[in-house]
N, C-alpha and C. Protein backbone atom coordinates (compact mmCIF):
# COMPACT_ATOMS: atom_id res chain seq x y z
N UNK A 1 83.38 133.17 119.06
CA UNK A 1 83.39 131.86 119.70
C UNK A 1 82.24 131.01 119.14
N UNK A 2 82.38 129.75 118.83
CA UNK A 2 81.77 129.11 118.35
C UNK A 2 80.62 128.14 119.14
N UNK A 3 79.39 128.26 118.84
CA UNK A 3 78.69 127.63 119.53
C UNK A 3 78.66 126.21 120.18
N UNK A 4 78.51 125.75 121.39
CA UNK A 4 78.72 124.34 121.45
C UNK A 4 77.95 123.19 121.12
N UNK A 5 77.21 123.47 120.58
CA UNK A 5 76.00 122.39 119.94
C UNK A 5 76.58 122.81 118.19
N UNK A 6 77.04 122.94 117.65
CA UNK A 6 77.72 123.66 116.30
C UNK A 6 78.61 122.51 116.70
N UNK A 7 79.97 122.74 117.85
CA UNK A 7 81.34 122.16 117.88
C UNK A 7 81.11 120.72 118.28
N UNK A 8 79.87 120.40 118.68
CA UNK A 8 79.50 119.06 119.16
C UNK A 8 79.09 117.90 117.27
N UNK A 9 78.67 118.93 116.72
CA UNK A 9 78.18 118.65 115.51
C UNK A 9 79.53 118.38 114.41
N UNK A 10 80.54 118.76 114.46
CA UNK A 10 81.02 118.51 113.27
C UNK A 10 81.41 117.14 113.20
N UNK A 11 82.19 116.98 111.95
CA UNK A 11 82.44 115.96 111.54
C UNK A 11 83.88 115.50 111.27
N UNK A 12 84.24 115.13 112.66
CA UNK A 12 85.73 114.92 112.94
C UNK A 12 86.50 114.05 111.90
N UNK A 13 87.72 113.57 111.76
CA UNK A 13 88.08 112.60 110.61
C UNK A 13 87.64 111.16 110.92
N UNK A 14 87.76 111.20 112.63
CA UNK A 14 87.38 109.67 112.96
C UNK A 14 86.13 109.67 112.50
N UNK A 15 84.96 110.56 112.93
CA UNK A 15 83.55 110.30 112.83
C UNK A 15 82.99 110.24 111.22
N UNK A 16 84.13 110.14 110.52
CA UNK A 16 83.97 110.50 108.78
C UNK A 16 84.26 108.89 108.33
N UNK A 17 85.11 108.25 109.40
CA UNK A 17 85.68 107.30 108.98
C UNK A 17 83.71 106.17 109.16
N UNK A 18 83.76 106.50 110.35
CA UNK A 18 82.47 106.13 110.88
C UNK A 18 81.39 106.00 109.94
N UNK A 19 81.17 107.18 109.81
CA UNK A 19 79.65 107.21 108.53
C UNK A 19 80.28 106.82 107.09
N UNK A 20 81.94 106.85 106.89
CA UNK A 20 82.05 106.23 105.52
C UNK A 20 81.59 104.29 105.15
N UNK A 21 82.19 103.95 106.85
CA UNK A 21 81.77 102.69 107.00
C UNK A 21 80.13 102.00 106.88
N UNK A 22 79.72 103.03 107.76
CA UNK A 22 77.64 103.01 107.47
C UNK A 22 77.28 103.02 106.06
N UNK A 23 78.20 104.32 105.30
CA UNK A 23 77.59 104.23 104.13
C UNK A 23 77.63 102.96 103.16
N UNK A 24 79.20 102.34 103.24
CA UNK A 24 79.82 101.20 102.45
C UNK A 24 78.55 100.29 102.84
N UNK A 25 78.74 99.73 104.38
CA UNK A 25 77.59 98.90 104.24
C UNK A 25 75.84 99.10 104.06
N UNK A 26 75.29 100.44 103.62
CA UNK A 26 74.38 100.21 103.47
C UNK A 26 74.46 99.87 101.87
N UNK A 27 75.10 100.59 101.29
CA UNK A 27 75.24 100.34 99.83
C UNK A 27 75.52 99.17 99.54
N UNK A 28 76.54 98.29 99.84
CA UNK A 28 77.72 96.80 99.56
C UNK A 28 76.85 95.97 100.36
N UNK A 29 75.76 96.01 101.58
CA UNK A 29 75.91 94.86 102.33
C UNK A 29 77.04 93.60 103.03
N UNK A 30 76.31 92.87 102.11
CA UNK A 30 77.46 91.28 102.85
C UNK A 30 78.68 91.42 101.96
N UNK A 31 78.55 92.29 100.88
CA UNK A 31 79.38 92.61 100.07
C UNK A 31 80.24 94.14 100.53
N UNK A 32 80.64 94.17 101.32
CA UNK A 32 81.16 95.18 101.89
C UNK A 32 82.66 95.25 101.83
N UNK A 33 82.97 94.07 102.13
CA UNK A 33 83.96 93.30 102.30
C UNK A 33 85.10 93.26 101.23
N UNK A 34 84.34 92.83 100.14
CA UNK A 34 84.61 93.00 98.80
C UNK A 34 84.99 94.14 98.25
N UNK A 35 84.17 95.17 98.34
CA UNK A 35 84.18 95.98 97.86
C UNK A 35 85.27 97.25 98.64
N UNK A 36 85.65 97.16 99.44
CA UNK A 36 87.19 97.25 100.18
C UNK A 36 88.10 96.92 99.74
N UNK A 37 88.06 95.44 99.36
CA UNK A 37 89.13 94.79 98.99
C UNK A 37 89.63 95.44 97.28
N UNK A 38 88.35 95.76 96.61
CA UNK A 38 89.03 95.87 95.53
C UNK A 38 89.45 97.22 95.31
N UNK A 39 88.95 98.38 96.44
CA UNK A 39 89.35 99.55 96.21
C UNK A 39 91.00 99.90 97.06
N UNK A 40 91.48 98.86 98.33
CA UNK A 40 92.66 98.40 99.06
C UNK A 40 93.76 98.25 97.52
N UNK A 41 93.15 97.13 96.90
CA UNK A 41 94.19 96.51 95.99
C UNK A 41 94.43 97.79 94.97
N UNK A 42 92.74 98.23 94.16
CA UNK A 42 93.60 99.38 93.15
C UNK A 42 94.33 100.63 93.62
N UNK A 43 94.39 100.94 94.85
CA UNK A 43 94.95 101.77 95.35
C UNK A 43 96.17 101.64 95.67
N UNK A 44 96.42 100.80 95.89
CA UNK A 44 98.10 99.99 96.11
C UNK A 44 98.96 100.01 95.00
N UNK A 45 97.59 99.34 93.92
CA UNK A 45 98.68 99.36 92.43
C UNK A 45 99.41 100.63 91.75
N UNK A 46 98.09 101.22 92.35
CA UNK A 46 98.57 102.84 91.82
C UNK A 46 99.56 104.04 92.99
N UNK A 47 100.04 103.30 93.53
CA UNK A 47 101.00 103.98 94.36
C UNK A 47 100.65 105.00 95.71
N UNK A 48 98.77 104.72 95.81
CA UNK A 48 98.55 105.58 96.66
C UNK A 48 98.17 105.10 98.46
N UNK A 49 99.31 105.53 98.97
CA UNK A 49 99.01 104.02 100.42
C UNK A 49 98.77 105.05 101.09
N UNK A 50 98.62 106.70 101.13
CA UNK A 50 97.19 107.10 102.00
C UNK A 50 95.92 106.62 101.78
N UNK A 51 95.44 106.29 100.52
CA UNK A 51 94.25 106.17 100.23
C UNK A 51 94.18 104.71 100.58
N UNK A 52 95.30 103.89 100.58
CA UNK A 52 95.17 102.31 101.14
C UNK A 52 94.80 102.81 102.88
N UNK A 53 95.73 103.17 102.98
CA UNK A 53 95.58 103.37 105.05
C UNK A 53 94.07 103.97 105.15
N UNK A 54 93.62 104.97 104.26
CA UNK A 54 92.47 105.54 104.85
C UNK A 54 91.11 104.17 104.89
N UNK A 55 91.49 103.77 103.37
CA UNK A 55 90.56 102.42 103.24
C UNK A 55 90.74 101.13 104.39
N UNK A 56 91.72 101.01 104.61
CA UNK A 56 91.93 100.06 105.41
C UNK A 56 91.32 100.79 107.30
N UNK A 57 91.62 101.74 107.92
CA UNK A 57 90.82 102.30 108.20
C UNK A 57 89.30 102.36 108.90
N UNK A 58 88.55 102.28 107.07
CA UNK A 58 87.18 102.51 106.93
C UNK A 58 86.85 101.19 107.45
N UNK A 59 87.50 100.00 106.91
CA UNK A 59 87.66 98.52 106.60
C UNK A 59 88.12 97.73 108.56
N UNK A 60 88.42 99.05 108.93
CA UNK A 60 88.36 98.46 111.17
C UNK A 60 87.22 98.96 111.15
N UNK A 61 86.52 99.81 110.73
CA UNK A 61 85.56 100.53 111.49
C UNK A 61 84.38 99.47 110.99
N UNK A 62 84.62 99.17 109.99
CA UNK A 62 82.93 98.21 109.35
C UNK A 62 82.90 97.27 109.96
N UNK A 63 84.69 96.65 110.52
CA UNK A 63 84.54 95.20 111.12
C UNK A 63 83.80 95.73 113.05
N UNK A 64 84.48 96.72 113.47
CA UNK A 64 83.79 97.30 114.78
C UNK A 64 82.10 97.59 114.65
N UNK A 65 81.95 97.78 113.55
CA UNK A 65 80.28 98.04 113.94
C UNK A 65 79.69 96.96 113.55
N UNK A 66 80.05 95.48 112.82
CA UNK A 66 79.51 94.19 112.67
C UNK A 66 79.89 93.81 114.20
N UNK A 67 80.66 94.18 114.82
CA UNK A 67 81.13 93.34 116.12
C UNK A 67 80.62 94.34 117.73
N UNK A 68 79.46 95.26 117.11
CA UNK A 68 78.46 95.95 117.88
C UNK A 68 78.65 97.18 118.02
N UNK A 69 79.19 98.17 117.34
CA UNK A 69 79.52 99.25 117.41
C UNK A 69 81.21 99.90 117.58
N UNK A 70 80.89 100.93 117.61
CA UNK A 70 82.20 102.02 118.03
C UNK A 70 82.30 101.93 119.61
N UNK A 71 83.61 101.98 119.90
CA UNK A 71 83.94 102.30 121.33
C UNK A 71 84.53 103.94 121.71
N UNK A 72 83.71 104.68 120.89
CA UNK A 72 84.41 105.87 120.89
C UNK A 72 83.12 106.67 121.95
């Protein structure tokens, strides 16, 4: 059985989505935005619309934490 401070700790897909968003904007800033957009579009071209949905996604979560956080 797995410890509960261990199972409290991992890193669920939502909470991945979370820190992918922290990371975009510490890296991109005001340019965050952008830099979504152009990884949305080449991902589209190339036929891959998990990797669009996951980006798009990342791309609610950056707009939720400019608009004060997660409601999770």
């Amino acid at each position: 059985m797995r410890d509960h401070a261990v199972a409290e700790a991992e890193l669920t897909p939502e909470r991945e989505l979370w820190a992918c968003a922290l990371l975009i904007e510490g890296q991109h800033g005001v340019k965050s935005n952008e830099h979504i957009a152009k990884r949305v579009k080449a991902l589209a071209l190339a036929g891959d619309m998990a990797g669009v949905d996951r980006w798009m996604a990342i791309a609610d979560c950056l707009d939720k934490l400019r608009d004060g956080g997660p409601t999770i």
